[in-house]
C-alpha atoms as a PDB file:
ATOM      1  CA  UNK A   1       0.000   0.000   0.000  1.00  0.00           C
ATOM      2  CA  UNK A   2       1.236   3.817  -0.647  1.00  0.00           C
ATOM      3  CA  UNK A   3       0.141   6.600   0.721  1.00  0.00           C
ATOM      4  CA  UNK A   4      -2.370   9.535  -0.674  1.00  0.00           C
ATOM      5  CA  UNK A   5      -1.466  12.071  -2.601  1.00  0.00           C
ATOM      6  CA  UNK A   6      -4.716  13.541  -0.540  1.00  0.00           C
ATOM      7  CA  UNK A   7      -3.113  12.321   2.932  1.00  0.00           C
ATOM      8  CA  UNK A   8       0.203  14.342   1.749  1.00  0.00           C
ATOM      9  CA  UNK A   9      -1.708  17.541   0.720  1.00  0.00           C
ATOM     10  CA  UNK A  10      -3.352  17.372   3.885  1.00  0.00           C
ATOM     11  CA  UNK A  11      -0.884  16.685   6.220  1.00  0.00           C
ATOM     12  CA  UNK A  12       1.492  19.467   4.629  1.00  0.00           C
ATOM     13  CA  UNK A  13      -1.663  22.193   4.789  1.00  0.00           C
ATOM     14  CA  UNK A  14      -1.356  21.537   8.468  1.00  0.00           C
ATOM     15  CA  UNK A  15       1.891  21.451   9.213  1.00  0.00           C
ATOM     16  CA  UNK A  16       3.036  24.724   6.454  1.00  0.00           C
ATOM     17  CA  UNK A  17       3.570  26.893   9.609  1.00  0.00           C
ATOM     18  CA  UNK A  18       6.673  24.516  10.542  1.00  0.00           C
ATOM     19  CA  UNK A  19       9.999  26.167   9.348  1.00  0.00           C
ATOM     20  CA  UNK A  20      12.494  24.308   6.842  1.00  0.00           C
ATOM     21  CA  UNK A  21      10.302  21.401   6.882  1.00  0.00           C
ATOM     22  CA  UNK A  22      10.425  19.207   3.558  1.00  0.00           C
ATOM     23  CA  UNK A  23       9.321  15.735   1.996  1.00  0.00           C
ATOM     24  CA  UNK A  24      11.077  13.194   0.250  1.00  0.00           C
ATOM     25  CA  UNK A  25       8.855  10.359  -1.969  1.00  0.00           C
ATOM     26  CA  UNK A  26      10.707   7.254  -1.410  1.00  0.00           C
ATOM     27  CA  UNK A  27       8.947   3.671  -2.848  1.00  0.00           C
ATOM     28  CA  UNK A  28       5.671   5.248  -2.502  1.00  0.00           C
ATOM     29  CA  UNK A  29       6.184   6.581   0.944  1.00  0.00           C
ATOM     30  CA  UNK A  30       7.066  10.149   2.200  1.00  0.00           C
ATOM     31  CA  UNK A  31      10.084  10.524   4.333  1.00  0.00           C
ATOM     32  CA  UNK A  32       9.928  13.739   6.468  1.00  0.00           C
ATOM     33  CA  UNK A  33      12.787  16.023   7.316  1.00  0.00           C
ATOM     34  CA  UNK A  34      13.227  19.672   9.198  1.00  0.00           C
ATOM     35  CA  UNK A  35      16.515  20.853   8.396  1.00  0.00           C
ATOM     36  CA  UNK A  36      17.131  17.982   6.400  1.00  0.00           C
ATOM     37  CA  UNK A  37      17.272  15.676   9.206  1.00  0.00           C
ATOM     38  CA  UNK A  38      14.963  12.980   9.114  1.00  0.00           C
ATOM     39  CA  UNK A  39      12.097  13.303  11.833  1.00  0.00           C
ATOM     40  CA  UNK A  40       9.503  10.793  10.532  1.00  0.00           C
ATOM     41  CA  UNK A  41       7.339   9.180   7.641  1.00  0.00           C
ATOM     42  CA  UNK A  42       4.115   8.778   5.846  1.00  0.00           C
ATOM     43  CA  UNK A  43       3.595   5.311   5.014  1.00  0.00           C
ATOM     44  CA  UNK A  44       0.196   4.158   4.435  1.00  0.00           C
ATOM     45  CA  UNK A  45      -1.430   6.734   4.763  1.00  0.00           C
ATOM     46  CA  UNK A  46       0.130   6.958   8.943  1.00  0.00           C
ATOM     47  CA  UNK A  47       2.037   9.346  10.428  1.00  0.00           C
ATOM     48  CA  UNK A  48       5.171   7.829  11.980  1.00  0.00           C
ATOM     49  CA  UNK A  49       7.243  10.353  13.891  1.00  0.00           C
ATOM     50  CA  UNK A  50      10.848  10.152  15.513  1.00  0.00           C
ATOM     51  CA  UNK A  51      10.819   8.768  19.044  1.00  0.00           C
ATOM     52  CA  UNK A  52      11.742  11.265  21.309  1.00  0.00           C
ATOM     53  CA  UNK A  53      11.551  12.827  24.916  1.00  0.00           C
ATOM     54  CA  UNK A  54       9.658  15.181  23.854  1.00  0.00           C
ATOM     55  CA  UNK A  55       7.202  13.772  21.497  1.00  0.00           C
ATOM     56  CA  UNK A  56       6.589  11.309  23.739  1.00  0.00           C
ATOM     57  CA  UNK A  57       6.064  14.118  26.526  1.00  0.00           C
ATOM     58  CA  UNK A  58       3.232  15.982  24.268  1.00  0.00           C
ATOM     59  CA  UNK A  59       1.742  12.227  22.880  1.00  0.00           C
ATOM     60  CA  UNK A  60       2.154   9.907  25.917  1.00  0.00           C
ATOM     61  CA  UNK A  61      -0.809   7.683  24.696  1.00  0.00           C
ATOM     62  CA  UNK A  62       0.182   7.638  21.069  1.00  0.00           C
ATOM     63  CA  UNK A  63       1.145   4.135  20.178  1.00  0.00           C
ATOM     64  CA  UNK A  64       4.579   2.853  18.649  1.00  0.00           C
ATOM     65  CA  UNK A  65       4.371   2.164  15.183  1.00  0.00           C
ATOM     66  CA  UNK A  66       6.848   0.689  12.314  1.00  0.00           C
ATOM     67  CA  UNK A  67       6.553   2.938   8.998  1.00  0.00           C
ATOM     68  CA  UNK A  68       8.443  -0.111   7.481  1.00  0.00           C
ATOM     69  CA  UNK A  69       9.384  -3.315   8.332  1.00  0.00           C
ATOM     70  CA  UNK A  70      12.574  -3.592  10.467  1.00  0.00           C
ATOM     71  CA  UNK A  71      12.120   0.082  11.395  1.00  0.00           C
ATOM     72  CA  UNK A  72      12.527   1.024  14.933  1.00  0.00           C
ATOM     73  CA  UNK A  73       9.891   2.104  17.004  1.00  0.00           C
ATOM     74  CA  UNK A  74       7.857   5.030  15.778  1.00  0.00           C
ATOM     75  CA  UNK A  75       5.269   7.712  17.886  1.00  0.00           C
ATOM     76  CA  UNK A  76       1.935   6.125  15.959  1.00  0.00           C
ATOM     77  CA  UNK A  77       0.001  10.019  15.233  1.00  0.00           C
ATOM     78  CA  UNK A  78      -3.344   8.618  14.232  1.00  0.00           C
ATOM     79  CA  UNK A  79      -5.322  10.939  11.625  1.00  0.00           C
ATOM     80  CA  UNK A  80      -7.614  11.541  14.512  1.00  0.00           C
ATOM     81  CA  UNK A  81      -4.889  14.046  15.553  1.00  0.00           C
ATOM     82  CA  UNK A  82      -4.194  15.367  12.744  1.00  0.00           C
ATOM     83  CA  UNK A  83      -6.809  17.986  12.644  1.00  0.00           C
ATOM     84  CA  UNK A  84      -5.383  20.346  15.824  1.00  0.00           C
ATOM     85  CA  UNK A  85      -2.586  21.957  13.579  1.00  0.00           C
ATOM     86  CA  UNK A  86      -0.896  23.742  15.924  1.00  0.00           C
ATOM     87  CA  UNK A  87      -0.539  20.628  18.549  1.00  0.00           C
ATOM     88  CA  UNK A  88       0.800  18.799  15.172  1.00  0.00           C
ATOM     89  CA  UNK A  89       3.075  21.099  14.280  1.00  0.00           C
ATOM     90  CA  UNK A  90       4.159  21.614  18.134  1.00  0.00           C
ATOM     91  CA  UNK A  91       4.779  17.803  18.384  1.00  0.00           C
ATOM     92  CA  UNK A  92       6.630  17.899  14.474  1.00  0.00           C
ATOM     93  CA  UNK A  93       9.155  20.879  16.111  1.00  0.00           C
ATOM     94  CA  UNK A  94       9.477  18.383  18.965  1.00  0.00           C
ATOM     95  CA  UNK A  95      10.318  14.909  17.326  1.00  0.00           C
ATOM     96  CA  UNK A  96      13.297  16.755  15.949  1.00  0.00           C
ATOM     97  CA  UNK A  97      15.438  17.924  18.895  1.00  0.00           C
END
């Protein structure tokens, strides 16, 4: 399965307040980056962020997730979050420290 084209457009709508943020396609996926570091990825159509202090600190029921197999452990941001965008783009800033 590959992710949306809608999901994408979405997801970047809501998160275009976030400085130097950009997206890579890779095998159908979406690799995120702020900075050009890597802080997470799109893959079917699921937001997979970075695991860190403090996304874990503003999501502490969000389940781990794999955006691919193999992957380590992933914050799970279900699209039922996805809506508050400044908590999303909060928690984005915060998966990449």
């Amino acid at each position: 399965m590959t992710t949306s084209k809608e999901t994408m457009t979405f997801l970047l709508d809501q998160l275009s307040g976030v400085s130097n943020l950009t997206t890579k396609r890779m095998f159908g996926e979406y690799c995120i980056y702020i900075s050009g570091i890597p802080i997470g990825f799109v893959s079917d159509d699921q937001l997979h962020l970075k695991m860190t202090n403090a996304g874990r600190r503003m999501a502490p029921d969000a389940e781990e997730g794999f955006p691919y197999p193999d992957a380590k452990p992933h914050l799970l941001i279900t699209a039922d979050f996805w809506d508050d965008r400044d908590w999303l783009a909060e928690l984005i800033r915060g998966c990449s420290h």
